[in-house]
Every structure is written in structure tokens, then in C-alpha cells.
N, C-alpha and C. Protein backbone atom coordinates (compact mmCIF):
# COMPACT_ATOMS: atom_id res chain seq x y z
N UNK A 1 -135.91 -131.88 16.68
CA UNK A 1 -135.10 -130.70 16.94
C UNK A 1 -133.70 -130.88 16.35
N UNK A 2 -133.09 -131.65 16.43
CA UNK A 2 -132.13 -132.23 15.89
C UNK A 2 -132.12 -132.25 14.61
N UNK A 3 -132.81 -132.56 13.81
CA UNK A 3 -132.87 -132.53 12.53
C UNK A 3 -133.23 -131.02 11.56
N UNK A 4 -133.18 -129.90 12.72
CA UNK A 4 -133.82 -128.94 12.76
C UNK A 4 -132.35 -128.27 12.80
N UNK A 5 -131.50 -128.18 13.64
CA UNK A 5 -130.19 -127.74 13.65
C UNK A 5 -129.04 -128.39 12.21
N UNK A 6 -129.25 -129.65 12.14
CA UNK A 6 -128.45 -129.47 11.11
C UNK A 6 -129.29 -128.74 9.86
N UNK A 7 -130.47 -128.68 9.43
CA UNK A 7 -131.05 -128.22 8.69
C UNK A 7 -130.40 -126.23 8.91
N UNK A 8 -130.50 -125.89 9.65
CA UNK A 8 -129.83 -124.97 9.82
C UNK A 8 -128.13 -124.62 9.64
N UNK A 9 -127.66 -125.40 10.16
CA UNK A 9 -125.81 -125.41 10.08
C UNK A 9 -126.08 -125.76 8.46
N UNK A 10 -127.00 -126.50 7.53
CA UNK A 10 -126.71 -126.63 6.19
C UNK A 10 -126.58 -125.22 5.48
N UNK A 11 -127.72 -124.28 6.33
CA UNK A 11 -128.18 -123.20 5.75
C UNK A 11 -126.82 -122.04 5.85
N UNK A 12 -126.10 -122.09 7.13
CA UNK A 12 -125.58 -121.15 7.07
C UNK A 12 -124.29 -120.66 6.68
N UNK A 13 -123.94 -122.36 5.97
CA UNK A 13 -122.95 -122.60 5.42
C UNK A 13 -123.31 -121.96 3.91
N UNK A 14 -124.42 -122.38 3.25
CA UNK A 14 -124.75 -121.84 1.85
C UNK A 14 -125.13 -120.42 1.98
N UNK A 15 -125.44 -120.09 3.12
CA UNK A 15 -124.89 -118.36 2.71
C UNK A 15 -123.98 -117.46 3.11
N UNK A 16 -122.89 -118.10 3.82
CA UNK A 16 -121.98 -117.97 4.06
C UNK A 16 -121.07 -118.07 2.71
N UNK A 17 -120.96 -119.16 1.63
CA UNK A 17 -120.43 -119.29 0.57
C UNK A 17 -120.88 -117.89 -0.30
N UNK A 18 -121.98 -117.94 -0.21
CA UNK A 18 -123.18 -116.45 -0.94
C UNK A 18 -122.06 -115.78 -0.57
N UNK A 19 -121.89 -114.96 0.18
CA UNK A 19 -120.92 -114.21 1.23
C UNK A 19 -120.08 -113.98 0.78
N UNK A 20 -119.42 -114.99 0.99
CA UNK A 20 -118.18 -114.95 0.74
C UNK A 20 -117.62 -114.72 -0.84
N UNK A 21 -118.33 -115.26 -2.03
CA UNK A 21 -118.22 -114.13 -3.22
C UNK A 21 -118.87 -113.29 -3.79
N UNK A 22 -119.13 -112.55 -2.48
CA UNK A 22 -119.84 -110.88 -2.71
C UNK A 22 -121.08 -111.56 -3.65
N UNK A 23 -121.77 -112.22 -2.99
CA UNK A 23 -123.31 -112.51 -3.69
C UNK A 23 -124.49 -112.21 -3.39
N UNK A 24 -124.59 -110.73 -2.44
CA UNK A 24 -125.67 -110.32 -1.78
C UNK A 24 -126.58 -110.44 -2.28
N UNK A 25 -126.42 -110.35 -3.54
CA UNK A 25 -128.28 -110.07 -4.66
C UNK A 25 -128.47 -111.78 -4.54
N UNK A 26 -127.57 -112.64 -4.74
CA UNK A 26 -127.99 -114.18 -4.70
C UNK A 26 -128.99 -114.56 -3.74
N UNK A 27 -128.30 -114.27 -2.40
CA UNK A 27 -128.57 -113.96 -0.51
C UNK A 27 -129.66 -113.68 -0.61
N UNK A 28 -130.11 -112.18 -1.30
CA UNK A 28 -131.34 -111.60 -0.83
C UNK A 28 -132.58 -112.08 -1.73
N UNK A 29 -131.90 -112.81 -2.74
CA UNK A 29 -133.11 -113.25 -3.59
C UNK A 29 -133.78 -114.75 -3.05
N UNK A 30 -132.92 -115.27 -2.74
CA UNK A 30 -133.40 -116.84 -2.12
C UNK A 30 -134.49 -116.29 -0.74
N UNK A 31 -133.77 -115.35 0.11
CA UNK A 31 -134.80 -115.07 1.11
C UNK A 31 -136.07 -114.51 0.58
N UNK A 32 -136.00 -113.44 -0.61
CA UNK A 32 -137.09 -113.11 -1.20
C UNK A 32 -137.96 -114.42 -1.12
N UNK A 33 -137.24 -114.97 -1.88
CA UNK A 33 -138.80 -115.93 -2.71
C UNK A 33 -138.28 -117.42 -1.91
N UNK A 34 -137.99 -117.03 -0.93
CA UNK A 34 -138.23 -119.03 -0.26
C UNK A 34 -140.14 -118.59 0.19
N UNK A 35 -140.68 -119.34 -0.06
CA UNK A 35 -141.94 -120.09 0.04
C UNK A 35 -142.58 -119.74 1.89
N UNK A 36 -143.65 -119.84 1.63
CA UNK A 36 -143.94 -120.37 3.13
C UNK A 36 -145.24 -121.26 2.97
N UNK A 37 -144.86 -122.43 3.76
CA UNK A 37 -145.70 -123.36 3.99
C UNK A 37 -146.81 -123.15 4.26
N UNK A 38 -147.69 -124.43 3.95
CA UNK A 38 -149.17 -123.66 4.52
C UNK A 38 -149.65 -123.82 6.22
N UNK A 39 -149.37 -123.77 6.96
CA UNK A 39 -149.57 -123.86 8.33
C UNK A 39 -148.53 -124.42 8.92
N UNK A 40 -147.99 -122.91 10.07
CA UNK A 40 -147.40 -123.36 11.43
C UNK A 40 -147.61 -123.93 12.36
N UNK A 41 -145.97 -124.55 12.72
CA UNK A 41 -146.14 -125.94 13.72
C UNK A 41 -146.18 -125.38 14.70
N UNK A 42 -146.92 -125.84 16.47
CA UNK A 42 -146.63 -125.46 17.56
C UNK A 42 -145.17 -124.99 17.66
N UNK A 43 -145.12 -123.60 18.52
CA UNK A 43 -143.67 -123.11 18.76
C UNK A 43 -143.19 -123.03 18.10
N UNK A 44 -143.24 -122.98 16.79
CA UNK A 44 -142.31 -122.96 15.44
C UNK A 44 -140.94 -121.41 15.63
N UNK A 45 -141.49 -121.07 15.99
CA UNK A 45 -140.63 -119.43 16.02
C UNK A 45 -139.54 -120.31 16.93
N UNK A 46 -140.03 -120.16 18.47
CA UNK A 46 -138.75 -120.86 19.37
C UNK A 46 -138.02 -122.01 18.90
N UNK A 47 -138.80 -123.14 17.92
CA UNK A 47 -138.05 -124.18 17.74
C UNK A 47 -136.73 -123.74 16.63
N UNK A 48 -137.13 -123.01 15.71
CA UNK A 48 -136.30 -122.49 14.66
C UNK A 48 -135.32 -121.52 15.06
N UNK A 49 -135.46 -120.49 15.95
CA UNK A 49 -134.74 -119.51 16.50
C UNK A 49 -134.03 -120.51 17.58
N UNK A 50 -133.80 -121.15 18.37
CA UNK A 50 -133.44 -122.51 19.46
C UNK A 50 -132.51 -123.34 17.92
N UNK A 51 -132.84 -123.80 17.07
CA UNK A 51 -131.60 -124.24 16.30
C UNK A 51 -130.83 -123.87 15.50
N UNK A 52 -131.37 -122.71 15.16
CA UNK A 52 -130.11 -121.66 14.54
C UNK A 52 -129.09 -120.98 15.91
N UNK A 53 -130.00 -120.89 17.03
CA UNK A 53 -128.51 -120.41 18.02
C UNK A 53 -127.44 -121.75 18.31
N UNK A 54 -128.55 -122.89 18.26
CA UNK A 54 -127.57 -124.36 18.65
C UNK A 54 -126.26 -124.62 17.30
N UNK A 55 -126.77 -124.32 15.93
CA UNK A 55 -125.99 -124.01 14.84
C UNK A 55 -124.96 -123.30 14.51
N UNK A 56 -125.17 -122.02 15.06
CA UNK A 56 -124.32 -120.72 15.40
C UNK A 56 -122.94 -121.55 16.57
N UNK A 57 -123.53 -121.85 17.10
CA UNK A 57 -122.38 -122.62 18.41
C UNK A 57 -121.59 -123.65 17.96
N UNK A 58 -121.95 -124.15 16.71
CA UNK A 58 -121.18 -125.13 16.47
C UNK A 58 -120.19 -124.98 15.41
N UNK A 59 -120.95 -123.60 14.62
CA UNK A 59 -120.23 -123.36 13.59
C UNK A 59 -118.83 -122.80 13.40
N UNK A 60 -118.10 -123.28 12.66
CA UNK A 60 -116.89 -122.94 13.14
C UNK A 60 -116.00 -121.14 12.98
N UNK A 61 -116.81 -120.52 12.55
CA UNK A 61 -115.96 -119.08 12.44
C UNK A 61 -117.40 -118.38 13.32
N UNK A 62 -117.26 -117.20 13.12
CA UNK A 62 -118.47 -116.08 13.39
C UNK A 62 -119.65 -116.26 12.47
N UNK A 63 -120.18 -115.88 13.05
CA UNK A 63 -121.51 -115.88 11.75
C UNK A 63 -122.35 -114.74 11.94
N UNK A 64 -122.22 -113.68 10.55
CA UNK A 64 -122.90 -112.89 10.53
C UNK A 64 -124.24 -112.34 10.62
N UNK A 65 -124.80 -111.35 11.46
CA UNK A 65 -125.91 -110.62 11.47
C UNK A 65 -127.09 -111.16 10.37
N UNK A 66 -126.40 -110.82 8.91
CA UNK A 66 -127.15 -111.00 7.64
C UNK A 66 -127.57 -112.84 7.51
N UNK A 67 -126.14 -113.51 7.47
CA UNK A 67 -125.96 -114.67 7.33
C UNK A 67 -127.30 -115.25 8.70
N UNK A 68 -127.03 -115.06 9.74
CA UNK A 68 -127.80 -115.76 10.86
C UNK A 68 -129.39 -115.27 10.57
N UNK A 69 -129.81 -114.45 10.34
CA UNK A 69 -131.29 -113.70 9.63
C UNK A 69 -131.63 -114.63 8.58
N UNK A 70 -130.84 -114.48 7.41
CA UNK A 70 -130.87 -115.19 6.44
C UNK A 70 -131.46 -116.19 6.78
N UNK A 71 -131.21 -117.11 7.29
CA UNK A 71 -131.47 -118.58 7.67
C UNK A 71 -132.69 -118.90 8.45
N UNK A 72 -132.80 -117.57 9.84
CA UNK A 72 -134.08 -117.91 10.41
C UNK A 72 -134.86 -117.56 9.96
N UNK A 73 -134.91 -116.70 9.03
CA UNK A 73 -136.01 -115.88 7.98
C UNK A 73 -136.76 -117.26 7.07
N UNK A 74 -135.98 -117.99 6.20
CA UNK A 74 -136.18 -119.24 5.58
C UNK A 74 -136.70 -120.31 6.36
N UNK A 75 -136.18 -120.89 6.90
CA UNK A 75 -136.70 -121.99 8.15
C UNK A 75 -138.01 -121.50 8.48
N UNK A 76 -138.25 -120.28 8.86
CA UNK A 76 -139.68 -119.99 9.67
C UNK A 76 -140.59 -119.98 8.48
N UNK A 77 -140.09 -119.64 7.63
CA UNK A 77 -141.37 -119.56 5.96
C UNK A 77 -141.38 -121.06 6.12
N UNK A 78 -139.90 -121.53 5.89
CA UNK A 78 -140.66 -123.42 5.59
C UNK A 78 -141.71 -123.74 6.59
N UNK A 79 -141.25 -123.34 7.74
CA UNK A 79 -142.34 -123.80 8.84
C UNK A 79 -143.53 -123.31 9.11
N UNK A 80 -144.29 -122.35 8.13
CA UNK A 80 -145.27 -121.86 7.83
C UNK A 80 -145.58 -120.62 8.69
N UNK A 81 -144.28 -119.87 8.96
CA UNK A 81 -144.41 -118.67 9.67
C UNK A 81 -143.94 -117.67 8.53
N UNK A 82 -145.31 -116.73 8.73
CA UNK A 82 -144.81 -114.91 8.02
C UNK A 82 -143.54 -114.76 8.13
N UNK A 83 -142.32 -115.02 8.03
CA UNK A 83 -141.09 -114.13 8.59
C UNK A 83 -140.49 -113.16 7.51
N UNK A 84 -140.35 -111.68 8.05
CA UNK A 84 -139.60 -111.35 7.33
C UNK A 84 -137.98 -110.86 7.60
N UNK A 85 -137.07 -110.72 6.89
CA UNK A 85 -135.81 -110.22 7.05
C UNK A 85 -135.77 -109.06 7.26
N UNK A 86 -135.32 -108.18 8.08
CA UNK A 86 -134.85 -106.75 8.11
C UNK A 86 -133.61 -105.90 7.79
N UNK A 87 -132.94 -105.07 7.35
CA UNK A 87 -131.97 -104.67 6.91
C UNK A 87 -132.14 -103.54 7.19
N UNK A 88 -131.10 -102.54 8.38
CA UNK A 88 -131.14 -101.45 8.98
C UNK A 88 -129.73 -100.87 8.95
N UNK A 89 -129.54 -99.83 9.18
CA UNK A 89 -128.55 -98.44 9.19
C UNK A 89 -128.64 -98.19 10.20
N UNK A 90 -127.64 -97.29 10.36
CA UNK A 90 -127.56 -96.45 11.57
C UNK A 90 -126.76 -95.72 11.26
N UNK A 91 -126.82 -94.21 11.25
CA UNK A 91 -125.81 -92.98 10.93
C UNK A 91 -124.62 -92.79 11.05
N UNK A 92 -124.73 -92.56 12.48
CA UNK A 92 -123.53 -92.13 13.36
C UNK A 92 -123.75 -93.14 14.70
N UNK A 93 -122.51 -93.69 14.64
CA UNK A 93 -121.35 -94.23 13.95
C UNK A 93 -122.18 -95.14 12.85
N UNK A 94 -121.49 -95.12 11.40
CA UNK A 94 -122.24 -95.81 10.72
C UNK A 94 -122.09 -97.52 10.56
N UNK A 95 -123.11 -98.20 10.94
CA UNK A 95 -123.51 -99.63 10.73
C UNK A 95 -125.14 -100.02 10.39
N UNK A 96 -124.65 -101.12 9.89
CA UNK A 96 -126.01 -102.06 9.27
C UNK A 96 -125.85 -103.48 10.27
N UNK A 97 -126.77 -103.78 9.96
CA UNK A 97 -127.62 -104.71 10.73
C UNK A 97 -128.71 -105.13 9.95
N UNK A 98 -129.13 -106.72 10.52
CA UNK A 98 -130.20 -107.70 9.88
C UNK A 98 -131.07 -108.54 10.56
N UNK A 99 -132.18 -108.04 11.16
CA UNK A 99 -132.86 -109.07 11.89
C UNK A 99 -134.37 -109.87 10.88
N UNK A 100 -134.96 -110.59 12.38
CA UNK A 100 -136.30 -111.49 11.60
C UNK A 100 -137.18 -110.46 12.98
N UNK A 101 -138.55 -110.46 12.07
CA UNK A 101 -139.52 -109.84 12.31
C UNK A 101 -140.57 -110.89 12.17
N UNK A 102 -142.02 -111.45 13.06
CA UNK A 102 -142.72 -112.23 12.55
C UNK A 102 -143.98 -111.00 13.26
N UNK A 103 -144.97 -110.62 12.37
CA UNK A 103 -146.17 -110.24 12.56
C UNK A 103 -145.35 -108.96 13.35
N UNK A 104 -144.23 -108.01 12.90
CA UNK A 104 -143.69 -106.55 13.75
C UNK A 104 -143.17 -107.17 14.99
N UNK A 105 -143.29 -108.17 15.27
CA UNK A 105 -142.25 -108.43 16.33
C UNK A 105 -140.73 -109.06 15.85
N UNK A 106 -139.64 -108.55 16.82
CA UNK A 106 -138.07 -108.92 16.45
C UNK A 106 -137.92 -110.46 17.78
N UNK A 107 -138.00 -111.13 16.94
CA UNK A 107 -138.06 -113.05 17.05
C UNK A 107 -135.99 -113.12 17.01
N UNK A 108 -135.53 -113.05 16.93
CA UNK A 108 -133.85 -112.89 16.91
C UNK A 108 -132.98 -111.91 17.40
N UNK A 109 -133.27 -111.05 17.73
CA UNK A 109 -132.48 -110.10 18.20
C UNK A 109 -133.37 -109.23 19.62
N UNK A 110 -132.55 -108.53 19.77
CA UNK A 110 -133.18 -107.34 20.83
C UNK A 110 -134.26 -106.81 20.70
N UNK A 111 -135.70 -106.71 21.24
CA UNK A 111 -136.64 -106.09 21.03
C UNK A 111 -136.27 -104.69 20.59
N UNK A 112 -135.20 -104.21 20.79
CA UNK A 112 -135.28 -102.81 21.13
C UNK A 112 -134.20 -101.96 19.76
N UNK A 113 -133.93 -103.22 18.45
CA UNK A 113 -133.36 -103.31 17.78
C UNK A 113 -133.71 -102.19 16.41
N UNK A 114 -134.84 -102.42 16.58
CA UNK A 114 -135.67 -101.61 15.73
C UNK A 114 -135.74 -99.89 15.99
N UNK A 115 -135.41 -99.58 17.23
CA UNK A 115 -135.35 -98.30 17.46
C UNK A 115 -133.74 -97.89 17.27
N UNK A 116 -132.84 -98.69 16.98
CA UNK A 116 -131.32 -98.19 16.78
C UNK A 116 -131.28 -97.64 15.68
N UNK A 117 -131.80 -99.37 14.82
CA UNK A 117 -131.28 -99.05 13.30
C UNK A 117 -132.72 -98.78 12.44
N UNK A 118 -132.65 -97.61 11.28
CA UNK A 118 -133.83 -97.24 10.68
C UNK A 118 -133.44 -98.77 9.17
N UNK A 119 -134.82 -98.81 9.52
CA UNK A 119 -135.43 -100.26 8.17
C UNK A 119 -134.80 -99.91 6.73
N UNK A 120 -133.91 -100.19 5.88
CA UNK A 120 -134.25 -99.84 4.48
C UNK A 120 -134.46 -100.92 3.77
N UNK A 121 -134.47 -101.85 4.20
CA UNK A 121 -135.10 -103.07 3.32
C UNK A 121 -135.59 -103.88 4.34
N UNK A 122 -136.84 -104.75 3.13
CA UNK A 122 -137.77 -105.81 4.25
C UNK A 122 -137.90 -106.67 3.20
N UNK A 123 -137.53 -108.04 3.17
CA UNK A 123 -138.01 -109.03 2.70
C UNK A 123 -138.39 -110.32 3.01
């Protein structure tokens, strides 16, 4: 597990850098095409989602919606889980938002996340 969190704090630092010079297409392409392993480990979802929040806590500024997705989206492919990224809107008042989805379920955020913001990208 441990080795599982810094593997994460590595991650959210490199897209945080992404980030930080306006490199969304960089961001969204690594999540595109990171890989997924060939078979998931017991609990893999909780173990990965459990060290990206332990990561998040340690990290030293905020860490964004996109940025924190980003990461559990990747980790769960390495760990041989379907995951995909979500990227949502919302009108009025207008905001975006980014969660992980494994098999239509929201694994990171609010179950109820999906009915705020409408989907315009899935990767």
C-alpha cells in the first residue's frame, strides 16, 4: 500500500506540471492510452482510490478534480481495472468537473455526480 501512495503522489505531481503549462491535450493523451494490465488485483479499485486520497493529503497545494481523476484513472488500468475518466459541464452556474467510472459506476466521487454534470468526454 505504501508503495502504492507514493506511486501516486509521483503521479500527481506529473500532471500537475501538465497543468500547470496549459498541457491538457498532453494530460488527456497519457490517460488515453495508459495501458491496462491483464488482470485485476483483489480490491484494486479501494486500494488505488485509498492511495490517491492518502496522496492528496500529503500533497502540498490543492489538487485538482482533473489532476486527482487523472491519476486514479491510470493506476486502476495499471492494476488491470477498465477505468475510465469522465469530463462533465454543468450550465448554470457554469462548471466542469472530472471523475473515474469503472464498469458505469463513479469509484471517486459522489455517486450522484453523474446526474449534476452532463458527460462530454470519456476516456
Amino acid at each position: 500500500m505504501q508503495w502504492l501512495v507514493v506511486r501516486a503522489y509521483l503521479r500527481l505531481v506529473h500532471f500537475d506540471r501538465l497543468l500547470a503549462k496549459d498541457d491538457f491535450a498532453a494530460l488527456y493523451q497519457e490517460v488515453r492510452l495508459c495501458p491496462l494490465s491483464a488482470t485485476p488485483g483483489p480490491d484494486a479499485v479501494e486500494r488505488v482510490c485509498g492511495a490517491v486520497d492518502m496522496a492528496c493529503i500529503w500533497y502540498w497545494k490543492e489538487v485538482l478534480c482533473l489532476q486527482r481523476s487523472a491519476v486514479v484513472a491510470c493506476l486502476l488500468r495499471q492494476c488491470g481495472v477498465p477505468a475510465k475518466m469522465n469530463i462533465g459541464c454543468q450550465v448554470l452556474p457554469f462548471r466542469a468537473h472530472a471523475w473515474v467510472e469503472v464498469h458505469g459506476q463513479v469509484v471517486n466521487d459522489k455517486p450522484y455526480v453523474r446526474e449534476i454534470y452532463a458527460v462530454i468526454d470519456r476516456c
